[in-house]
PDB file of N, CA and C in Angstrom:
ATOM      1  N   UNK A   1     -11.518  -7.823 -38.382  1.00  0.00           N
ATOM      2  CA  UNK A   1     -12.565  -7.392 -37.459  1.00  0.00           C
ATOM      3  C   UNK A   1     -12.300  -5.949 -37.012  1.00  0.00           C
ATOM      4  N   UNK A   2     -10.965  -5.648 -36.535  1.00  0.00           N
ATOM      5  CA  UNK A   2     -10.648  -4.494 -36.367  1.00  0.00           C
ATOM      6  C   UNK A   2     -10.336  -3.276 -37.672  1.00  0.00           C
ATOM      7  N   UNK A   3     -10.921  -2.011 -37.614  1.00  0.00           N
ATOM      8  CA  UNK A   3     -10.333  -0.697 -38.565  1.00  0.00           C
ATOM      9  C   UNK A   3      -8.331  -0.940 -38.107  1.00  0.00           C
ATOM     10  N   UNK A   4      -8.491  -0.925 -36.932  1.00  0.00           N
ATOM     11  CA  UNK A   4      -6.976  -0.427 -37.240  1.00  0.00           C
ATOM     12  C   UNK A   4      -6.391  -1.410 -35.933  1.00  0.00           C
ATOM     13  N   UNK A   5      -5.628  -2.271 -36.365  1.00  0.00           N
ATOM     14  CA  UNK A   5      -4.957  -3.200 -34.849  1.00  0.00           C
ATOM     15  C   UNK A   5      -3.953  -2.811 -34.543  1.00  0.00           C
ATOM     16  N   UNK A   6      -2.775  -1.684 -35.656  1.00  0.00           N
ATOM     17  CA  UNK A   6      -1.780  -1.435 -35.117  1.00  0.00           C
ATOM     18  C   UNK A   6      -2.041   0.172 -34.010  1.00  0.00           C
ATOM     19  N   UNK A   7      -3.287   0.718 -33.890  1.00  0.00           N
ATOM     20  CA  UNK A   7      -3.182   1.804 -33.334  1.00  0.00           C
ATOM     21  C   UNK A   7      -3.876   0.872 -31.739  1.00  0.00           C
ATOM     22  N   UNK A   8      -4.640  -0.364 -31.935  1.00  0.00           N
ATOM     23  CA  UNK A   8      -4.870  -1.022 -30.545  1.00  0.00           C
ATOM     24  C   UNK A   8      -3.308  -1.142 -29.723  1.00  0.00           C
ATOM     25  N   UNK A   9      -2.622  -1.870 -31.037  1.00  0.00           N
ATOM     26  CA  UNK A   9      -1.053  -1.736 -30.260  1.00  0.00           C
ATOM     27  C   UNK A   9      -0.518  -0.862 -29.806  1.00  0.00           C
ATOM     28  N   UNK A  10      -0.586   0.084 -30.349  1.00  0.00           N
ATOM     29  CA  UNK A  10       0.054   1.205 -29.846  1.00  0.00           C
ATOM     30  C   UNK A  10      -0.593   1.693 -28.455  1.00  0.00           C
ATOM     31  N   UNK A  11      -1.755   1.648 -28.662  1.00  0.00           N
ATOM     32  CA  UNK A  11      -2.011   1.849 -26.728  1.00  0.00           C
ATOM     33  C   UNK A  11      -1.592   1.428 -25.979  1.00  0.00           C
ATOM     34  N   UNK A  12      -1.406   0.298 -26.227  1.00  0.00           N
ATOM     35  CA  UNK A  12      -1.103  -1.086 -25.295  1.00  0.00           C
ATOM     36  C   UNK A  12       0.213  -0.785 -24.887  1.00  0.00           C
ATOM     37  N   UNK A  13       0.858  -0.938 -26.284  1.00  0.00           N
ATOM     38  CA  UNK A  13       2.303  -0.448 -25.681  1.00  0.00           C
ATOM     39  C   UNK A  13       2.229   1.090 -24.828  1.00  0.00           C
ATOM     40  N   UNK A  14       2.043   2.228 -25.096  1.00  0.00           N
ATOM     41  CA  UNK A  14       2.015   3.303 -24.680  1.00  0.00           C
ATOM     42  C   UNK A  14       1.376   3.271 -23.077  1.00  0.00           C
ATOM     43  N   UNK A  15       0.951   2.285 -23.008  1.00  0.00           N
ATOM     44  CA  UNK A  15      -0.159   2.092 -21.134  1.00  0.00           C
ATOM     45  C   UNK A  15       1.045   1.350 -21.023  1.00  0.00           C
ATOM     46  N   UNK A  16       2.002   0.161 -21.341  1.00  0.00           N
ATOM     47  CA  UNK A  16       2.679  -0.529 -20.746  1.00  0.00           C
ATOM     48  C   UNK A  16       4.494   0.537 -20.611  1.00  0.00           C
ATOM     49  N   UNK A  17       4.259   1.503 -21.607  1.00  0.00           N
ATOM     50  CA  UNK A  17       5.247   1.908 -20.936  1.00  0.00           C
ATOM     51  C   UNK A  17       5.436   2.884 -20.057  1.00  0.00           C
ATOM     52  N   UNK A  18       4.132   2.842 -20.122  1.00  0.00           N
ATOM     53  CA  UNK A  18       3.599   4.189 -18.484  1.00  0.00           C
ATOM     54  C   UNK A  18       4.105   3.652 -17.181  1.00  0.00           C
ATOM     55  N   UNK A  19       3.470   2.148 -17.292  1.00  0.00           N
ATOM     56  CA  UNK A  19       3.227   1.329 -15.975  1.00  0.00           C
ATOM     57  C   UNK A  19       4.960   0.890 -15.723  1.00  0.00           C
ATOM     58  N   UNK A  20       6.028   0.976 -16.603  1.00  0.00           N
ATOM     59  CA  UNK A  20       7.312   0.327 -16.361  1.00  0.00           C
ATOM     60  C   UNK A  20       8.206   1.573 -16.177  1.00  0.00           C
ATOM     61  N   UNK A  21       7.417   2.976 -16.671  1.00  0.00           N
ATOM     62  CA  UNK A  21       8.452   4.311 -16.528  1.00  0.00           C
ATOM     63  C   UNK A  21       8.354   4.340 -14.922  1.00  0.00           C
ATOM     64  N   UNK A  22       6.709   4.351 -14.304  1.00  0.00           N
ATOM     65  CA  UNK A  22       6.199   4.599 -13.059  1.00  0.00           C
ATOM     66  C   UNK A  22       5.472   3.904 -12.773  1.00  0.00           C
TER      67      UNK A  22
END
C-alpha cells in the first residue's frame, strides 16, 4: 500500500528520538 514504509519509519523513529533527547 505504501511507496516507501521504511522512510514512514524513519520519521517515526526520528520524532521519537526528538521526544526522548528533549
Amino acid at each position: 500500500e505504501n511507496g516507501n514504509p521504511a522512510r514512514d519509519r524513519a520519521e517515526i523513529y526520528s520524532r521519537a528520538s526528538c521526544t526522548l533527547v528533549g
